[in-house]
Protein backbone atom coordinates (compact mmCIF):
# COMPACT_ATOMS: atom_id res chain seq x y z
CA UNK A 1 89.18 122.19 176.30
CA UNK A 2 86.90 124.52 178.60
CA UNK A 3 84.10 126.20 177.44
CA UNK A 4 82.19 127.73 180.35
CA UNK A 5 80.67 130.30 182.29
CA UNK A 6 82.31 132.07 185.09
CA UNK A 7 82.40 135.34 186.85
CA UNK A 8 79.68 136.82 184.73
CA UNK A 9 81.56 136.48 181.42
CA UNK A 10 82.15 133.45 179.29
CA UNK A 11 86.02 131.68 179.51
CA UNK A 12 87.06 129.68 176.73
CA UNK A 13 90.75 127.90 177.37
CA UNK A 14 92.42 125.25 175.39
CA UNK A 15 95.69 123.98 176.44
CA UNK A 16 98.14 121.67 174.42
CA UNK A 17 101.90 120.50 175.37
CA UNK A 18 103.05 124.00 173.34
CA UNK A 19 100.45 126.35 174.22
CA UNK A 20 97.22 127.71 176.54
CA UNK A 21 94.49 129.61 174.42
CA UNK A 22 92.39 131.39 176.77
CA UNK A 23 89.98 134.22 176.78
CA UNK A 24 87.06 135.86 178.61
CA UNK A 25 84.25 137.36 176.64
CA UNK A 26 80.75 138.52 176.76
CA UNK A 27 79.39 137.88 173.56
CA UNK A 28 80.75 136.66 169.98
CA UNK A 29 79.82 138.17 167.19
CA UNK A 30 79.98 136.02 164.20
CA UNK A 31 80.66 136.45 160.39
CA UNK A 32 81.37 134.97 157.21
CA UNK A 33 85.09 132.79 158.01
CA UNK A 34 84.91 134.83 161.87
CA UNK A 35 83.99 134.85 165.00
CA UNK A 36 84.77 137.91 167.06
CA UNK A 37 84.91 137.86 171.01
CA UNK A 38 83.55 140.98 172.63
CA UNK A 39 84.13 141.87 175.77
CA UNK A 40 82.72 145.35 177.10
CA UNK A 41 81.88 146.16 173.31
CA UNK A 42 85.46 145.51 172.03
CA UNK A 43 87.13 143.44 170.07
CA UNK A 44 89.35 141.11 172.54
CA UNK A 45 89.88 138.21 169.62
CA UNK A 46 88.65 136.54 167.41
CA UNK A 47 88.87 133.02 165.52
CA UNK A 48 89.07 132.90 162.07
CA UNK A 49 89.29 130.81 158.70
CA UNK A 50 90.03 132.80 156.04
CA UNK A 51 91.82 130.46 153.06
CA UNK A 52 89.30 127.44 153.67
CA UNK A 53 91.78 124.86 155.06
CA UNK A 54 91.66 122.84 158.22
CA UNK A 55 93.78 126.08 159.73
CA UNK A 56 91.38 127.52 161.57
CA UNK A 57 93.66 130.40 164.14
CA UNK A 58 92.54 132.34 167.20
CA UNK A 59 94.23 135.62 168.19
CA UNK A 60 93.94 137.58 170.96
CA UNK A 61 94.42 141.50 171.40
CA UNK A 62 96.93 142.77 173.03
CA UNK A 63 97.06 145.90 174.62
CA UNK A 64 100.44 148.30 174.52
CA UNK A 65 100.90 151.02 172.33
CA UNK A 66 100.52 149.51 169.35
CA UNK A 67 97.78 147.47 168.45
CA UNK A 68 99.33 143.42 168.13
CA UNK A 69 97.96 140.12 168.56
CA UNK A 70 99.00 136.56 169.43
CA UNK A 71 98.00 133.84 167.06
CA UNK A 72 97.76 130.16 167.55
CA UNK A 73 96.13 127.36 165.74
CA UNK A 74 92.37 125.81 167.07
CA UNK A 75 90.76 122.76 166.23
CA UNK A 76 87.73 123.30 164.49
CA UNK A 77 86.06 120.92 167.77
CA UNK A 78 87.17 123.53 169.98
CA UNK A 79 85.72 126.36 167.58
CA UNK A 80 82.06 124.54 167.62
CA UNK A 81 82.07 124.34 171.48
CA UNK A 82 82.63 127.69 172.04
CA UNK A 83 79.78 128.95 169.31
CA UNK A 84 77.77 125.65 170.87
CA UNK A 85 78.58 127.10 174.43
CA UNK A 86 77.77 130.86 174.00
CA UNK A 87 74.63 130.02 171.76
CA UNK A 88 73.40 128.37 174.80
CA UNK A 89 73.90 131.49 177.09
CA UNK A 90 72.49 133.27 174.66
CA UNK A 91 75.53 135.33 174.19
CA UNK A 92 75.74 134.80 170.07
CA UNK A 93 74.86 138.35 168.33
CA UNK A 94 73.29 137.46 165.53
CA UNK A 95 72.00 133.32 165.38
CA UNK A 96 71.58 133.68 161.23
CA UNK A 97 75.48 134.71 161.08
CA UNK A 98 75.86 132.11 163.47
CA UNK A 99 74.46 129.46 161.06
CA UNK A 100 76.40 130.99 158.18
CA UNK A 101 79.71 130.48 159.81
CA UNK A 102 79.23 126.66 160.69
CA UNK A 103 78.23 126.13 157.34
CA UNK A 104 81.46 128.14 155.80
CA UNK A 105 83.74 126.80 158.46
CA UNK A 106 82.83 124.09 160.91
């Protein structure tokens, strides 16, 4: 897992034997079960946790003529280093929704 800054934007990349999650943002906006990666002031992902399991998915947008998006499955480790990581740049929209989410999801 890599949680960092670079290039002026945030990149967060997970890689597993099946898969690479990775995506550049500049903030993360965060909500009840969500947390939405914002790059230019759109939507590029997101992560979310909407049924309360351990599933917790990220998905990425995907740009084409019709709107789509690639899902995988995050650890919920992975999920707290990235809020962990852009709270400390001081890239987190709103630190009260911030504190909601861990409570809801991490």
């Amino acid at each position: 897992m890599l949680v960092t800054e670079h290039d002026g934007r945030m990149l967060a990349r997970m890689e597993t034997d099946e898969m690479v999650f990775e995506v550049t943002f500049d903030e993360v906006e965060p909500t009840d079960v969500t947390l939405r990666f914002l790059r230019d002031g759109e939507k590029v992902g997101s992560i979310y946790n909407d049924d309360g399991t351990e599933r917790t998915m990220a998905r990425l947008v995907v740009d084409g003529d019709a709107t789509d998006f690639i899902g995988v499955h995050v650890p919920k480790e992975f999920v707290a280093e990235v809020l962990d990581a852009a709270g400390e740049a001081g890239r987190v929209t709103d630190e009260g929704a911030a504190e909601g989410y861990r409570l809801r999801v991490l």
